[in-house]
N, C-alpha and C. Protein backbone atom coordinates (compact mmCIF):
# COMPACT_ATOMS: atom_id res chain seq x y z
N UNK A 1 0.84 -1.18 0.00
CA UNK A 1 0.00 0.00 0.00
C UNK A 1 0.88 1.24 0.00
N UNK A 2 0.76 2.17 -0.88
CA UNK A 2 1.37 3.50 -0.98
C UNK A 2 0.96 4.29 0.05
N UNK A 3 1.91 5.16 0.67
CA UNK A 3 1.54 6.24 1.60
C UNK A 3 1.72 7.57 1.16
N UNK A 4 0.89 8.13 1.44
CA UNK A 4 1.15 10.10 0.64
C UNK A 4 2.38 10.74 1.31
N UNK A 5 2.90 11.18 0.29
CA UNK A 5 3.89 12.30 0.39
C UNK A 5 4.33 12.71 2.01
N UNK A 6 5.33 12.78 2.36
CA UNK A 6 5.07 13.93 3.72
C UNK A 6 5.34 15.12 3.15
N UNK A 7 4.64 15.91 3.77
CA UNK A 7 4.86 17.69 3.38
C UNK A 7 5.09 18.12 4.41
N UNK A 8 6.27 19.33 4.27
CA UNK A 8 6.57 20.59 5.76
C UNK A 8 5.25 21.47 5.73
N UNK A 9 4.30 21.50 4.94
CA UNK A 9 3.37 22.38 4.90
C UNK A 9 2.42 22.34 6.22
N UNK A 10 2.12 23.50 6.48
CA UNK A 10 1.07 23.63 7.93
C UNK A 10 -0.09 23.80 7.12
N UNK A 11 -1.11 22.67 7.94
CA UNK A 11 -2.55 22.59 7.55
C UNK A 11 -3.34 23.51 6.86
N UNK A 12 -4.32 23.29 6.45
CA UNK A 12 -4.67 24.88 5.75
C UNK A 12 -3.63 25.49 4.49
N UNK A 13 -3.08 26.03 4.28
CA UNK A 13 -2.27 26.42 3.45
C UNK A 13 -2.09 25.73 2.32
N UNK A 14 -1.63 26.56 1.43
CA UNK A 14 -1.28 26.07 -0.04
C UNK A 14 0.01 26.36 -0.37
N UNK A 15 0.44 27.14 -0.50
CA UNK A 15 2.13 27.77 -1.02
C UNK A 15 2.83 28.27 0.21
N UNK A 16 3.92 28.51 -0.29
CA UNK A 16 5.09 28.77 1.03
C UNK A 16 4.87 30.01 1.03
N UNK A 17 4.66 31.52 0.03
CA UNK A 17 4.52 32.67 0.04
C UNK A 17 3.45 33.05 0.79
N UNK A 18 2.68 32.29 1.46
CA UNK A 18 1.47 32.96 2.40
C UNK A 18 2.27 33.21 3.88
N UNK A 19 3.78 32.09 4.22
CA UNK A 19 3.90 32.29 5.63
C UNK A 19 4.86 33.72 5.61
N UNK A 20 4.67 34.42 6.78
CA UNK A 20 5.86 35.25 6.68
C UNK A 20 6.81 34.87 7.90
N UNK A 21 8.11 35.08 7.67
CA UNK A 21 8.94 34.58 8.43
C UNK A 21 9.27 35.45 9.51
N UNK A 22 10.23 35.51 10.56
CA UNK A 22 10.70 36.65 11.09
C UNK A 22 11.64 36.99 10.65
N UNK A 23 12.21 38.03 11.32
CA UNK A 23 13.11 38.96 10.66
C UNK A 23 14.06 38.44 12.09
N UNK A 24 14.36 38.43 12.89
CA UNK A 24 15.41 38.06 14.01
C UNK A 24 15.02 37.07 14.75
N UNK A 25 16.05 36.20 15.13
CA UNK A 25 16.13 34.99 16.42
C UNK A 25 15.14 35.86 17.60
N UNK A 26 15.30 36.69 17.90
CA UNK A 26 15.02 37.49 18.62
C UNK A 26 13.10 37.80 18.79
N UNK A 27 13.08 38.06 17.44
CA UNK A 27 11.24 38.26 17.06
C UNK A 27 10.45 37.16 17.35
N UNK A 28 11.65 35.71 16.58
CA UNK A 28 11.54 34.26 16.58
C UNK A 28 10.75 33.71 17.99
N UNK A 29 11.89 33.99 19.20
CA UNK A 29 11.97 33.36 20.74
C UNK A 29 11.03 34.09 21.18
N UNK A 30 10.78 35.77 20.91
CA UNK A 30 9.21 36.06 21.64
C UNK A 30 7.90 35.57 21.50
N UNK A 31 7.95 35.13 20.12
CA UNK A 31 6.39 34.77 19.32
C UNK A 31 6.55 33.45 19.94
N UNK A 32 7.29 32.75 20.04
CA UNK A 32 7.53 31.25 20.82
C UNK A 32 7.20 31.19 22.44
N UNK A 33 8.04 32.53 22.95
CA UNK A 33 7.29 31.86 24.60
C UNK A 33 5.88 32.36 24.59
N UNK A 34 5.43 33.56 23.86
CA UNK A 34 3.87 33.60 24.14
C UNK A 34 3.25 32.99 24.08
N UNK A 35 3.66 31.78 22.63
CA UNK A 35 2.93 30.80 22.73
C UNK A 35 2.91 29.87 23.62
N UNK A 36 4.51 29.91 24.50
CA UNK A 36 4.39 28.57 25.53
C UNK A 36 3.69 28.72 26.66
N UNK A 37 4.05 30.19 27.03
CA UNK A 37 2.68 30.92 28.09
C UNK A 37 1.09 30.51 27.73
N UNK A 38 0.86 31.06 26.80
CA UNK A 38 -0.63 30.36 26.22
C UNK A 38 -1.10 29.30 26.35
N UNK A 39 -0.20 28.52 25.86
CA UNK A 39 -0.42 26.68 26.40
C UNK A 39 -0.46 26.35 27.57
N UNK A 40 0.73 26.76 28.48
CA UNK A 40 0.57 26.71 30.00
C UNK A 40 -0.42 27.47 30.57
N UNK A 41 -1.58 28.26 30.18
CA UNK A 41 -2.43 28.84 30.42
C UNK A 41 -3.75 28.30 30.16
N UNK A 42 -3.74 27.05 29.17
CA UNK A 42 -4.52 26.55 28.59
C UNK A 42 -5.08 26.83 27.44
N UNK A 43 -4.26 27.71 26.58
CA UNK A 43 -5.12 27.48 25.21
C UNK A 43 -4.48 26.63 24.17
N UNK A 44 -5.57 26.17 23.43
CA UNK A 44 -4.81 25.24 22.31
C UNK A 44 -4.31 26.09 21.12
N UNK A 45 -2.84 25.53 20.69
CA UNK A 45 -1.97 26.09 19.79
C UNK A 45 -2.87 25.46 18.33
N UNK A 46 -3.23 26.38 17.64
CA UNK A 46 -3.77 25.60 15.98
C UNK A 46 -3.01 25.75 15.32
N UNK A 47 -2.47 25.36 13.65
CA UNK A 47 -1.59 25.67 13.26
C UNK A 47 -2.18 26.90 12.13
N UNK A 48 -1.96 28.36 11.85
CA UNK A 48 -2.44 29.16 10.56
C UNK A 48 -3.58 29.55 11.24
N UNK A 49 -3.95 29.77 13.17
CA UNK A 49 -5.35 30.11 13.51
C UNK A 49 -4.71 31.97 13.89
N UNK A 50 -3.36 32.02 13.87
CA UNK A 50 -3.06 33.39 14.13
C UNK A 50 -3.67 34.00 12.87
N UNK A 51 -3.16 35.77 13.18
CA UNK A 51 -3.77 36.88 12.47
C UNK A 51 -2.19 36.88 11.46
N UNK A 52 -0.54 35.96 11.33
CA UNK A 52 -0.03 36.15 10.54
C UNK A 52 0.62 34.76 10.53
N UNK A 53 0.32 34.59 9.13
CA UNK A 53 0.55 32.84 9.29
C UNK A 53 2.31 32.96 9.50
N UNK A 54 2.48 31.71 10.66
CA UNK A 54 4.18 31.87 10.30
C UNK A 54 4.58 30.05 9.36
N UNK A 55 5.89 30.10 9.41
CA UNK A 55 6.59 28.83 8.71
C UNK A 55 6.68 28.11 9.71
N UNK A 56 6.12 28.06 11.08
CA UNK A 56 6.70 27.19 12.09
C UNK A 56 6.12 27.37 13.38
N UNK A 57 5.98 26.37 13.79
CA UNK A 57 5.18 25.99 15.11
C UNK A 57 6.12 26.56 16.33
N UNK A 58 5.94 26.40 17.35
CA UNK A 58 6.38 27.36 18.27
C UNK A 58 7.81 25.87 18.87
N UNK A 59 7.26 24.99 18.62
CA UNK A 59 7.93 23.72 19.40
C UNK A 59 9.02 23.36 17.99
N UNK A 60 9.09 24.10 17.03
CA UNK A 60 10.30 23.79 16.25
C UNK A 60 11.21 24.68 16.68
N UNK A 61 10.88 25.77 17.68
CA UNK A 61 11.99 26.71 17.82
C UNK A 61 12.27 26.34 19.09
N UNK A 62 11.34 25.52 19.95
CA UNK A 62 12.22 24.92 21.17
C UNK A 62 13.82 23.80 20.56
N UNK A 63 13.19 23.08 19.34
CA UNK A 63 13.86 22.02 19.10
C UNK A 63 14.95 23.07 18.64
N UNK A 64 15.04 23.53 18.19
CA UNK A 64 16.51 24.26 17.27
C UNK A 64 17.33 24.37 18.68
N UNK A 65 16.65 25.02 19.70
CA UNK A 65 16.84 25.48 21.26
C UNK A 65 17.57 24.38 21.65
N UNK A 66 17.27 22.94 21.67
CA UNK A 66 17.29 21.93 22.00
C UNK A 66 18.71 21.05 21.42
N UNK A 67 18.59 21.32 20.23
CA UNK A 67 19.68 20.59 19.60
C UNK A 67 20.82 21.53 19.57
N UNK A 68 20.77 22.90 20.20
CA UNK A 68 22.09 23.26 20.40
C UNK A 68 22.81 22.96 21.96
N UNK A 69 21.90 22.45 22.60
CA UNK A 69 21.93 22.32 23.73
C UNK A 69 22.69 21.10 23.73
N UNK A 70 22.18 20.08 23.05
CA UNK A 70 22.58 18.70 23.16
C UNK A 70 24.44 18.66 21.98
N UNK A 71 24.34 19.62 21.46
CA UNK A 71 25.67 20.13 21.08
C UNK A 71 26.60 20.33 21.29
N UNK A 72 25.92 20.85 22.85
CA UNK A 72 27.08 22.09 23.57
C UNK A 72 27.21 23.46 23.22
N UNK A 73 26.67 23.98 22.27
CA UNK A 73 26.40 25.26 22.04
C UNK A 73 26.25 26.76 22.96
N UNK A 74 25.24 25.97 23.61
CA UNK A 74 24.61 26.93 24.34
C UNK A 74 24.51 25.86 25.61
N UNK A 75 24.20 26.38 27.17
CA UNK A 75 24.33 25.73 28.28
C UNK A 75 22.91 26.22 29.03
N UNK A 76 22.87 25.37 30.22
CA UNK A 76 21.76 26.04 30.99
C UNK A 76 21.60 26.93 31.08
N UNK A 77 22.31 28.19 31.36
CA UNK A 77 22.47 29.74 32.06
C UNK A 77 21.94 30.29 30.59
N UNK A 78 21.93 30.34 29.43
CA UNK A 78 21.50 30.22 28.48
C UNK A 78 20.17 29.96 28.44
N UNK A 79 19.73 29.01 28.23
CA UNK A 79 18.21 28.44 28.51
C UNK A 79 17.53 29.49 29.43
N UNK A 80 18.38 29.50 30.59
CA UNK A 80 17.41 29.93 31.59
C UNK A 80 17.34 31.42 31.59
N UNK A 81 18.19 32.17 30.84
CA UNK A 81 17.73 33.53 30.69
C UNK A 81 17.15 34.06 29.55
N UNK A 82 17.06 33.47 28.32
CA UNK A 82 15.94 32.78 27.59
C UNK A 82 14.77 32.96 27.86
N UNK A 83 14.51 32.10 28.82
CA UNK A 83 12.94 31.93 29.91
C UNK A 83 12.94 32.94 30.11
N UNK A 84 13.66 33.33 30.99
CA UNK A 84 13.12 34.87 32.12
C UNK A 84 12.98 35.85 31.03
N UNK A 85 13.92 36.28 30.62
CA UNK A 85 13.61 37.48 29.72
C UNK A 85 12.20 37.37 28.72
N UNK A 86 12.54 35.85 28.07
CA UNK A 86 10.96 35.26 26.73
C UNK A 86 9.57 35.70 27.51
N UNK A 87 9.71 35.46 29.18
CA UNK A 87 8.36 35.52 29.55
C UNK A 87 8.61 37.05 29.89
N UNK A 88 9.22 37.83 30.28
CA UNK A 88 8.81 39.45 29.93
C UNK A 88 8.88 39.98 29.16
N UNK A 89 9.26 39.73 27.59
CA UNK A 89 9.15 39.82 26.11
C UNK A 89 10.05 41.21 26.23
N UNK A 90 10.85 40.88 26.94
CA UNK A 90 12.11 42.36 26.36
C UNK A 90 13.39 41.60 26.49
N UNK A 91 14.13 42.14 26.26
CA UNK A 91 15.77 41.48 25.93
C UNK A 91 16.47 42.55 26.73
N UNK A 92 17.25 41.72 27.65
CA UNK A 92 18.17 42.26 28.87
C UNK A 92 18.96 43.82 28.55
N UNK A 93 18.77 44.39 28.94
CA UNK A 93 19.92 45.97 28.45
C UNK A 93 21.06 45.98 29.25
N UNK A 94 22.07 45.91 28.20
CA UNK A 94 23.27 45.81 28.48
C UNK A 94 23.82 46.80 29.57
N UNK A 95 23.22 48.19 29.22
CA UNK A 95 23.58 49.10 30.10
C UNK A 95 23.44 49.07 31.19
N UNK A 96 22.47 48.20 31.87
CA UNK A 96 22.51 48.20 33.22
C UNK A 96 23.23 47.23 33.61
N UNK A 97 23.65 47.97 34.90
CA UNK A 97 24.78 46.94 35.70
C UNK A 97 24.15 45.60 35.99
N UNK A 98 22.66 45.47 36.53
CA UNK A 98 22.15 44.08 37.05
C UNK A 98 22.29 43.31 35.82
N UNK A 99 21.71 43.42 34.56
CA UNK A 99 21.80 43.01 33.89
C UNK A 99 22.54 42.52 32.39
N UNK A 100 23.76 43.36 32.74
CA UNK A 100 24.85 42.90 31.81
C UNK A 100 25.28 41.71 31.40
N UNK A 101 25.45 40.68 32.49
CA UNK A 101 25.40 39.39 32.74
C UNK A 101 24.57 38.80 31.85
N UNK A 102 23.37 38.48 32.24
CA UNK A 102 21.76 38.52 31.21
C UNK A 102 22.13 38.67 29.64
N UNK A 103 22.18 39.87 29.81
CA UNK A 103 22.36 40.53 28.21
C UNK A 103 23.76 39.61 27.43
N UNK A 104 24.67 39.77 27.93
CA UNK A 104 25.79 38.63 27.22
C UNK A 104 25.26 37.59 26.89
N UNK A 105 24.67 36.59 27.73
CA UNK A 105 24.55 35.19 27.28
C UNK A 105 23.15 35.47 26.64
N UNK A 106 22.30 36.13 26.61
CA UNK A 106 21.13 36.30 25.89
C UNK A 106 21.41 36.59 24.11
N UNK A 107 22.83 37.66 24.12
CA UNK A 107 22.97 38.08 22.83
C UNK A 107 23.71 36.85 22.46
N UNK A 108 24.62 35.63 22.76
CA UNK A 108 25.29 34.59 22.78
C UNK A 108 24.53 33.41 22.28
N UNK A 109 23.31 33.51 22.97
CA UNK A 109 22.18 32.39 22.71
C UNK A 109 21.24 32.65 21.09
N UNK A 110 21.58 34.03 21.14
CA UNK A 110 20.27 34.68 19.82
C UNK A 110 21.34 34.47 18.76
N UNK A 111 22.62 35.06 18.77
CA UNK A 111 23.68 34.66 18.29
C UNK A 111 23.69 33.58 17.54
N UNK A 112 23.69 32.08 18.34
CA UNK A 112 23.71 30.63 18.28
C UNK A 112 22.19 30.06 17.58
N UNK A 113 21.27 30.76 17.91
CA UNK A 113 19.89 30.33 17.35
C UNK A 113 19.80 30.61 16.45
N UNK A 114 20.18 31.98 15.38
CA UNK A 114 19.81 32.75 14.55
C UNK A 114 20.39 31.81 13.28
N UNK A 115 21.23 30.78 13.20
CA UNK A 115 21.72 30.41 12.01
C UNK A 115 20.79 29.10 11.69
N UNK A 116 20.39 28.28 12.95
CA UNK A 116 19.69 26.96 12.38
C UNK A 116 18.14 27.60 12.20
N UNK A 117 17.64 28.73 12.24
CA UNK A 117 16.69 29.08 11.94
C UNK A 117 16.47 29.63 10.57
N UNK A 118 17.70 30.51 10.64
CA UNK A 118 17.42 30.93 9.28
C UNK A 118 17.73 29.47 8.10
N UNK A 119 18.32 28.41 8.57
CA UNK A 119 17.93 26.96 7.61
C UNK A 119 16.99 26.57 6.86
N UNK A 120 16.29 26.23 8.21
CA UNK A 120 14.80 26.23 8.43
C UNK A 120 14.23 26.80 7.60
N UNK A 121 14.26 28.22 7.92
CA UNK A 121 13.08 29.19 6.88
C UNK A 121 12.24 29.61 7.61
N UNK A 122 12.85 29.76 9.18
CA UNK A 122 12.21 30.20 10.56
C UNK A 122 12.51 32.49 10.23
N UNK A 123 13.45 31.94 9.78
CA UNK A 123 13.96 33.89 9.99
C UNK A 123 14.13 34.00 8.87
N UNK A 124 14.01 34.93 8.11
CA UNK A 124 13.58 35.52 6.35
C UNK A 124 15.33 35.49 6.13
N UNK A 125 15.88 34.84 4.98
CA UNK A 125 17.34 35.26 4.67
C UNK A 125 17.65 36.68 4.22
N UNK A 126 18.57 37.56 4.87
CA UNK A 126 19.28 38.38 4.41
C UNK A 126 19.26 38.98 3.28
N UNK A 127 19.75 37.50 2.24
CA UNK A 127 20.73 38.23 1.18
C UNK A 127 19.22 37.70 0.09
N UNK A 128 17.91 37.25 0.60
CA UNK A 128 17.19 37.45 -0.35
C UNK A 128 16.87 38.49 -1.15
N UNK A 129 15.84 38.30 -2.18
CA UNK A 129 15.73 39.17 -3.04
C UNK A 129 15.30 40.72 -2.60
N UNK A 130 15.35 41.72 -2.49
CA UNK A 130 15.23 42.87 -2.24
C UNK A 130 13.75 43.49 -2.54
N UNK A 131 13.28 44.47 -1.55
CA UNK A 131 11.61 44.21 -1.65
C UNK A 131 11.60 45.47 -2.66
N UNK A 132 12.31 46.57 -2.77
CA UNK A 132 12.79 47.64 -3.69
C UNK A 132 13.92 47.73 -4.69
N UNK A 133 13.32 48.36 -5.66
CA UNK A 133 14.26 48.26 -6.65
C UNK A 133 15.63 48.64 -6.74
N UNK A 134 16.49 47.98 -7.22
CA UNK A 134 17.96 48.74 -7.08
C UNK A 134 18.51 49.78 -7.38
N UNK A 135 19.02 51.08 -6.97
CA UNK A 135 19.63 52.49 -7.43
C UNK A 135 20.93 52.24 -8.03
N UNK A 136 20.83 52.64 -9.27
CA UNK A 136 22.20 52.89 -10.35
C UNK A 136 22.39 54.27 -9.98
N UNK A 137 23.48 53.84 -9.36
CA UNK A 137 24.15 55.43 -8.97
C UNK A 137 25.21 55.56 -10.18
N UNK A 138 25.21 56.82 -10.80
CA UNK A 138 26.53 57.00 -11.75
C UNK A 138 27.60 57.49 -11.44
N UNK A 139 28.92 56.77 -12.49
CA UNK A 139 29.87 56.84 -11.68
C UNK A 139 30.31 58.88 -12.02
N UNK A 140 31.49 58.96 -11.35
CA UNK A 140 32.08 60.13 -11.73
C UNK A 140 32.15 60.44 -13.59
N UNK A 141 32.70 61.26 -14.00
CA UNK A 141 33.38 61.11 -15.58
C UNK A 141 34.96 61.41 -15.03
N UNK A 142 35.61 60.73 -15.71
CA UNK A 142 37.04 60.74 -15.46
C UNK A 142 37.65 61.92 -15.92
N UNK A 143 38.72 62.29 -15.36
CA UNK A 143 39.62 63.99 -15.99
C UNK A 143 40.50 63.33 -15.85
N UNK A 144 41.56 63.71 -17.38
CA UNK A 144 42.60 63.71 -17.23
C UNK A 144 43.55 64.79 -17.57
């Protein structure tokens, strides 16, 4: 007996151009603990029931989390400021003395996340195509 295809596609959906991705590890890990808050709060996660469809469930960005862990990448103290900061949805400021500490391994961890995501197709690539057109600047005219 034949079995259908597996697809990365989230339910509902048709093409990959409907999800939009994020733009930083950073945008990534907030939209992720709200959702883990939510769940631990009791609501059910649907997949495409938000107001902007994304490429990825909230528990693929634990796993990225996860497999750097099991790497060595990144360490507990990592993880755990992660948490604290994910559940007050701001990112540690360096400038303050309490939190300098924080802020290092936080920028260390976003650092370390930001590349197996952008793999994925979790964080929009860079060097994609440009949403505006390109400026031909002209050059000088030469004197001699």
């Amino acid at each position: 007996m034949l079995t259908p295809a597996r697809t990365n596609r989230l339910p509902g959906r048709t093409s990959q151009q409907e999800y939009q991705p994020f733009t930083t590890a950073e945008e990534a890990w907030f939209w992720t603990m709200q959702a883990l808050i939510a769940r631990r709060e009791g609501a059910r996660i649907v997949a495409g029931a938000g107001l902007t469809a994304r490429p990825c469930e909230p528990d693929d960005v634990v796993k990225c989390l996860d497999r750097l862990y099991r790497q060595r990448r990144i360490d507990l103290q990592h993880a755990r400021i992660l948490r604290i900061w994910g559940e007050r949805q701001q990112a540690p400021d360096a400038r303050q003395p309490r939190e300098a500490g924080d802020a290092r391994l936080w920028r260390e961890a976003m650092q370390r996340l930001e590349w197996p995501l952008r793999v994925k197709g979790i964080i929009a690539d860079a060097l994609a195509a440009p949403t505006e057109a390109p400026v031909v600047l002209p050059f000088p005219a030469r004197v001699r």
